[in-house]
N, C-alpha and C. Protein backbone atom coordinates (compact mmCIF):
# COMPACT_ATOMS: atom_id res chain seq x y z
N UNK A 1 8.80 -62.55 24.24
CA UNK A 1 10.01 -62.24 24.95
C UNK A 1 10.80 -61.19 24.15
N UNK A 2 10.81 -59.72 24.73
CA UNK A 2 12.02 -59.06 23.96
C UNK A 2 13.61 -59.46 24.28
N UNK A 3 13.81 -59.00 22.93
CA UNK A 3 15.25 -59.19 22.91
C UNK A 3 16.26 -58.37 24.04
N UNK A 4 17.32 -58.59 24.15
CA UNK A 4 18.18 -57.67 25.09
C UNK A 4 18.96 -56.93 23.52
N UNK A 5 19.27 -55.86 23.93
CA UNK A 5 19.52 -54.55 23.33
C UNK A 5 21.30 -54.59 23.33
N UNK A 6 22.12 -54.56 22.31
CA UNK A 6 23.03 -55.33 21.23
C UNK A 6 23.53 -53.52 20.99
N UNK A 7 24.72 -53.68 20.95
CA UNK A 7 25.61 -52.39 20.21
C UNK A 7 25.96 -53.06 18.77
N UNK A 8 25.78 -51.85 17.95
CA UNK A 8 26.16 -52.03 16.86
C UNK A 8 26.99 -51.08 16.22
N UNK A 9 27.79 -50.89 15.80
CA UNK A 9 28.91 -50.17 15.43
C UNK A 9 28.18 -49.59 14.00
N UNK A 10 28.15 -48.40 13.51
CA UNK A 10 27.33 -47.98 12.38
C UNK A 10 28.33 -46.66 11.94
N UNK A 11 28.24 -45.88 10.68
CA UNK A 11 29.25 -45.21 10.05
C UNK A 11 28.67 -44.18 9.39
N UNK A 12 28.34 -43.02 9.76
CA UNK A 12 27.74 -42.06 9.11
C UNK A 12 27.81 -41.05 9.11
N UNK A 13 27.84 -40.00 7.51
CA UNK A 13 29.12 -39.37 7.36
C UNK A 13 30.19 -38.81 7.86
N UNK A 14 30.70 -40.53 7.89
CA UNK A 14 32.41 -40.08 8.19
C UNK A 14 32.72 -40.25 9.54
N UNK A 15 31.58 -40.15 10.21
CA UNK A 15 31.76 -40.56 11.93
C UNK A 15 30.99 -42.05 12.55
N UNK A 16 31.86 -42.27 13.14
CA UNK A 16 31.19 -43.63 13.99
C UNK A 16 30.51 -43.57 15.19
N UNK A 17 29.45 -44.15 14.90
CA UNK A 17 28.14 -44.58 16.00
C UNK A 17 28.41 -45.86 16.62
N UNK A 18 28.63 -46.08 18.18
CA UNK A 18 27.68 -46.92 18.89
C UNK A 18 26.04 -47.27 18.78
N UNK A 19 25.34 -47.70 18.36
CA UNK A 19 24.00 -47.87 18.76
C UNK A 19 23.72 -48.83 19.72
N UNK A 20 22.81 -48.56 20.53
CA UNK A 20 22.45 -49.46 21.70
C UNK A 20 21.05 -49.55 21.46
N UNK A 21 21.18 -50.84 20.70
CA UNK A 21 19.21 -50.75 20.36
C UNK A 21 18.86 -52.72 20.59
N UNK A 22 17.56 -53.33 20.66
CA UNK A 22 16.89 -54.18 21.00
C UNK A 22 16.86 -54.81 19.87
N UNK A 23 16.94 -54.08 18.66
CA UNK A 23 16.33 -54.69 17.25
C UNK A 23 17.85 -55.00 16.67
N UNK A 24 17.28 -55.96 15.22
CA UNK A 24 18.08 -56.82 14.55
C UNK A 24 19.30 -55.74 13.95
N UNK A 25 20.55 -56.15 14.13
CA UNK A 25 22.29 -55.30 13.85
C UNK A 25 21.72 -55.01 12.48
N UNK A 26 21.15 -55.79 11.41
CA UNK A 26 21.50 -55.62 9.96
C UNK A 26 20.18 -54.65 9.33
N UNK A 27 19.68 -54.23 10.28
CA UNK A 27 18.17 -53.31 10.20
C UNK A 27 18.93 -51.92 10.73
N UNK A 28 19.37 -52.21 12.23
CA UNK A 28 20.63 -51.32 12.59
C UNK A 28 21.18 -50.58 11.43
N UNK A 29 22.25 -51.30 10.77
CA UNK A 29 22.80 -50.65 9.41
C UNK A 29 22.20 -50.57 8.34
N UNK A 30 21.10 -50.83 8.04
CA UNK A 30 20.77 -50.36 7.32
C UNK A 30 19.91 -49.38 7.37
N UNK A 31 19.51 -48.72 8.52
CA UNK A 31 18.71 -47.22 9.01
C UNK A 31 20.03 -46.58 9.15
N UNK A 32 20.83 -46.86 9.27
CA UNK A 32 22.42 -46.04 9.43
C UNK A 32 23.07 -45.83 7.60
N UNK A 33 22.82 -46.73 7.10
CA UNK A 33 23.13 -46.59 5.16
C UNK A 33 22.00 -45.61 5.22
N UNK A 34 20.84 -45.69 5.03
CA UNK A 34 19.49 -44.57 4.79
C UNK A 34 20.17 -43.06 5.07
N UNK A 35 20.32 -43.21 6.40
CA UNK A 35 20.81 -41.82 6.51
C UNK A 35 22.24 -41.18 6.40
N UNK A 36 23.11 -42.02 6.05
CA UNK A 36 24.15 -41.73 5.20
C UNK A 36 23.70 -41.58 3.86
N UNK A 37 23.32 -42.16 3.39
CA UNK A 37 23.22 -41.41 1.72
C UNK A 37 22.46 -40.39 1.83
N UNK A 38 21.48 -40.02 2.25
CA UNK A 38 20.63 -39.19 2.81
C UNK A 38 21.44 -37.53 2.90
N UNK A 39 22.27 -37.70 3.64
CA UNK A 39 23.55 -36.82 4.28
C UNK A 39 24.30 -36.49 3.12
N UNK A 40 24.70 -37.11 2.59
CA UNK A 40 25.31 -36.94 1.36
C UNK A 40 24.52 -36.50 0.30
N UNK A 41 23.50 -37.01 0.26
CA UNK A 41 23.05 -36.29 -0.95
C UNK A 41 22.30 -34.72 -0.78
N UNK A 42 22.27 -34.22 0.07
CA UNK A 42 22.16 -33.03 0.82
C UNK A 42 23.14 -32.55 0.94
N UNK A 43 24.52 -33.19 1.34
CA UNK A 43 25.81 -32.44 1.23
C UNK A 43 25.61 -31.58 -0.02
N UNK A 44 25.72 -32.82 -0.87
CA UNK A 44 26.45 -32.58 -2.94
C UNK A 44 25.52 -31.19 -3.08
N UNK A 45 24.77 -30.67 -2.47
CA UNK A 45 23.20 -29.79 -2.81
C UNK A 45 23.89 -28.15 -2.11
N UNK A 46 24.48 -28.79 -0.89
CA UNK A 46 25.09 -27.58 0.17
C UNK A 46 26.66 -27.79 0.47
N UNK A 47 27.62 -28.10 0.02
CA UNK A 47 28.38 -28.15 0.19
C UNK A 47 29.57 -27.52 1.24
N UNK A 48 28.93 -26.38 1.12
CA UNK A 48 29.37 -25.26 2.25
C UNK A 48 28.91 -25.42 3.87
N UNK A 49 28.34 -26.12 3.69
CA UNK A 49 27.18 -26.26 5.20
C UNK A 49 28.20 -27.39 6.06
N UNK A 50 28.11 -27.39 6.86
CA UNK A 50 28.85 -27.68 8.12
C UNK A 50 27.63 -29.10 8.82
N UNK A 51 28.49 -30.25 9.33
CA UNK A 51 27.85 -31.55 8.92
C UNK A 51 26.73 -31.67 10.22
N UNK A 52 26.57 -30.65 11.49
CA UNK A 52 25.15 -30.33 12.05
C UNK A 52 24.44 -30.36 11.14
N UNK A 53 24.13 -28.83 10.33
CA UNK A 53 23.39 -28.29 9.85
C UNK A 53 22.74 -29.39 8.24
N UNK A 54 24.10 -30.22 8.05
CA UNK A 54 23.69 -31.48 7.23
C UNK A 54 22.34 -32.49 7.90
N UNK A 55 23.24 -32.61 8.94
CA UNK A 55 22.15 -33.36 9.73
C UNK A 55 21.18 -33.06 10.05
N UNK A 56 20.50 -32.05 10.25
CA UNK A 56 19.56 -31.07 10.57
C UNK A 56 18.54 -30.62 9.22
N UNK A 57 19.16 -30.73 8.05
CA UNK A 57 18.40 -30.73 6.94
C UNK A 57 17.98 -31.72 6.46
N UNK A 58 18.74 -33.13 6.84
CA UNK A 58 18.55 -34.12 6.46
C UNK A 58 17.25 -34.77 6.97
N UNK A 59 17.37 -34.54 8.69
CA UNK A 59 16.39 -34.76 9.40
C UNK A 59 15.08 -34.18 9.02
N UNK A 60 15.27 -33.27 8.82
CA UNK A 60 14.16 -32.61 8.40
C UNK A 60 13.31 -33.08 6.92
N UNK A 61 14.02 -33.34 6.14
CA UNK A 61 13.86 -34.22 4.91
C UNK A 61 13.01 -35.49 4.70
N UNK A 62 14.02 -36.47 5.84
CA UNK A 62 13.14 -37.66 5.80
C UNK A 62 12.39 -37.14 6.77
N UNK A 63 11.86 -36.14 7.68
CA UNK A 63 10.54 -35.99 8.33
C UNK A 63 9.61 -35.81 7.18
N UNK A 64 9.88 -34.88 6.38
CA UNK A 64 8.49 -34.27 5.56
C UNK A 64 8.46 -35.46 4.83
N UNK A 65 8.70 -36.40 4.55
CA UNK A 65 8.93 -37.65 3.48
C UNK A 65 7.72 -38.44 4.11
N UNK A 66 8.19 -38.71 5.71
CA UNK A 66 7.32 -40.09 6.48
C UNK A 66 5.90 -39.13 7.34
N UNK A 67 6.16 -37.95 7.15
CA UNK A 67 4.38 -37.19 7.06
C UNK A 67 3.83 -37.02 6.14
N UNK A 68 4.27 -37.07 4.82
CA UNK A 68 3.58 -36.91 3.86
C UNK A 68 2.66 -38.48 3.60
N UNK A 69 4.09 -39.42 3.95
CA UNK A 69 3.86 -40.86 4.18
C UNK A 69 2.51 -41.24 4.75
N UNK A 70 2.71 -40.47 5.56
CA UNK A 70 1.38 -40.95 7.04
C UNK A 70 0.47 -40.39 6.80
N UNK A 71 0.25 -39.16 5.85
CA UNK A 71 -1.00 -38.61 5.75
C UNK A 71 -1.54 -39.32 4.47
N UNK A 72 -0.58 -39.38 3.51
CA UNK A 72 -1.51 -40.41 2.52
C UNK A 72 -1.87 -41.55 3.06
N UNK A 73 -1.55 -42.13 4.08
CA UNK A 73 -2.11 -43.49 4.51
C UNK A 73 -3.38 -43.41 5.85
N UNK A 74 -3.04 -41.92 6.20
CA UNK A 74 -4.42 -41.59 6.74
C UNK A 74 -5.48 -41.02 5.87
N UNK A 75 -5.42 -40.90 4.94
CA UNK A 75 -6.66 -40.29 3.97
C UNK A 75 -6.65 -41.10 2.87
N UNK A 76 -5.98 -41.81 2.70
CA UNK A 76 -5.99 -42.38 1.21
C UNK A 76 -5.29 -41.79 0.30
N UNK A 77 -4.62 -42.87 -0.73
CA UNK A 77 -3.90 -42.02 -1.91
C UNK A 77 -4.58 -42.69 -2.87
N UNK A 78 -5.20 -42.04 -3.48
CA UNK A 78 -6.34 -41.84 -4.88
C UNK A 78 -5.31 -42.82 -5.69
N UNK A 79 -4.23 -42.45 -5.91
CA UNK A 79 -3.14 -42.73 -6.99
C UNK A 79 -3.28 -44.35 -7.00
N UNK A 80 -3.19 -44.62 -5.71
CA UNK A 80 -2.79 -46.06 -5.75
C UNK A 80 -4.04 -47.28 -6.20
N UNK A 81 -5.19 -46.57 -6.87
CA UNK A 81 -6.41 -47.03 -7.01
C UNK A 81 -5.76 -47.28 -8.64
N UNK A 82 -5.23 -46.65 -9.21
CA UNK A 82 -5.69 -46.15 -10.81
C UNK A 82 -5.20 -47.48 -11.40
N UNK A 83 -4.27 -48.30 -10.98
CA UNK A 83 -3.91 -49.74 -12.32
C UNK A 83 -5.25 -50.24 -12.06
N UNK A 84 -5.62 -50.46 -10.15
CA UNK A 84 -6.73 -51.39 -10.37
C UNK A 84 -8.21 -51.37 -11.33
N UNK A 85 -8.51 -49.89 -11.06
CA UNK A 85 -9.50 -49.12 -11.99
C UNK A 85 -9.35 -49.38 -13.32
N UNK A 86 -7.90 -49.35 -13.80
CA UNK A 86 -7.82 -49.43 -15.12
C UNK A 86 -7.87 -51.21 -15.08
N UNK A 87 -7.80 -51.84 -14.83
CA UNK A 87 -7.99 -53.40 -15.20
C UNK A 87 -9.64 -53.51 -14.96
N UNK A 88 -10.16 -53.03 -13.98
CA UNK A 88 -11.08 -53.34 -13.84
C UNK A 88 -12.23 -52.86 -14.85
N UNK A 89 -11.93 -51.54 -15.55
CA UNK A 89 -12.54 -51.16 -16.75
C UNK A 89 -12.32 -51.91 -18.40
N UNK A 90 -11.23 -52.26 -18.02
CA UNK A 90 -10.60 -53.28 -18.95
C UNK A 90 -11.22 -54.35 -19.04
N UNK A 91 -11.79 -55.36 -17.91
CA UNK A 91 -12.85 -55.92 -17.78
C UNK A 91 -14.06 -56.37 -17.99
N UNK A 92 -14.50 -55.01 -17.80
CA UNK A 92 -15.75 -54.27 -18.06
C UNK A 92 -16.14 -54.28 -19.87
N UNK A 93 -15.02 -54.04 -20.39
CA UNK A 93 -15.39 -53.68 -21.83
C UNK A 93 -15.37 -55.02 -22.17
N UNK A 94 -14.48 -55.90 -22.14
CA UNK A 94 -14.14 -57.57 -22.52
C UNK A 94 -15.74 -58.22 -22.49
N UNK A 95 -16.32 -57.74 -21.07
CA UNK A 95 -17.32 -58.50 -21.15
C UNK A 95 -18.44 -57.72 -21.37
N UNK A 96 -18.46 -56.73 -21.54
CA UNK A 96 -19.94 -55.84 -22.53
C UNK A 96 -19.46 -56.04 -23.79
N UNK A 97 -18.43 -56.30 -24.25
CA UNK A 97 -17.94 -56.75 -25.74
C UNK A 97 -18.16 -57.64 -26.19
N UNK A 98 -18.98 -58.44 -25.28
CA UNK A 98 -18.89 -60.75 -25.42
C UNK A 98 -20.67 -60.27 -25.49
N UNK A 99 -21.06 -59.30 -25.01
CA UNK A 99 -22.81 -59.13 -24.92
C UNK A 99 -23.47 -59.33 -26.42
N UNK A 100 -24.30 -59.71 -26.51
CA UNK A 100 -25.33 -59.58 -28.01
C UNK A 100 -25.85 -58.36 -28.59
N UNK A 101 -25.60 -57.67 -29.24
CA UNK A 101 -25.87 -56.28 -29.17
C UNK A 101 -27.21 -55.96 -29.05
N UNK A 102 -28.37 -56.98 -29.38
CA UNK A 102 -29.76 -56.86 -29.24
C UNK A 102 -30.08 -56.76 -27.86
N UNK A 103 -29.44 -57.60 -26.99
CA UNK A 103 -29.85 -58.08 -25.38
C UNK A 103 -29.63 -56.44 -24.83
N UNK A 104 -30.60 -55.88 -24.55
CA UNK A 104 -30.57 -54.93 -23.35
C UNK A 104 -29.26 -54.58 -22.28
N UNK A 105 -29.20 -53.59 -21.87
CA UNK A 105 -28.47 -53.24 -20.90
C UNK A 105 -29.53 -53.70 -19.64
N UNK A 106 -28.93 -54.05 -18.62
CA UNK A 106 -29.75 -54.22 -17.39
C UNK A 106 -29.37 -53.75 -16.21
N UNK A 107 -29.92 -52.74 -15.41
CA UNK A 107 -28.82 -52.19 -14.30
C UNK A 107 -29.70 -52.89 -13.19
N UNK A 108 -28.63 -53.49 -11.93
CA UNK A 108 -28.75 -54.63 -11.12
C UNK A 108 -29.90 -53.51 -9.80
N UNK A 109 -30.99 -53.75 -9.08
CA UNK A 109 -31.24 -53.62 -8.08
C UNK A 109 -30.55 -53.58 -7.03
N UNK A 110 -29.56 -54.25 -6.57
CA UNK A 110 -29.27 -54.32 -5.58
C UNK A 110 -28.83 -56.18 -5.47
């Protein structure tokens, strides 16, 4: 069952939003905090810029953020391999380190 769709009063820079959305008020404000600081911290950068063109850079900002997002999660991010790799080599030595140094190496068939 969806929910029925709830105004939420939200504050961002400096102007007030109605939102008319389905989802939870406190998710509401807090995608409304995101892009207030967001705004602001793009202000402090352009100060001169006029609060469209804020918005408009901003937007643009968290776009390249949640494509960059989406493409590492469509291809993989290498990065997020490396603690496991490193424990797992860590591993590796613990227990070729516990081996007899006479006993052979043995590589598995399959």
């Amino acid at each position: 069952m969806e929910s029925r769709p709830t105004v939420t009063h939200v504050e961002i820079f400096g102007q007030t939003y109605s939102v008319r959305a389905a989802g939870d008020p406190d998710y509401i404000r807090e995608l409304a905090a995101f892009v207030d600081r967001r705004m602001r911290e793009v202000a402090e950068h352009a100060p001169t810029v006029d609060s469209t063109k804020i918005a408009i850079l901003t937007a643009l900002n968290i776009s390249d953020e949640y494509y960059q997002h989406r493409q590492k999660a469509q291809v993989g991010d290498p990065g997020r391999l490396v603690p496991q790799a490193g424990r797992l080599v860590e591993k590796l030595d613990e227990i070729l380190g516990t081996l007899p140094q006479s006993a052979p190496a043995r590589a598995g068939n399959g």
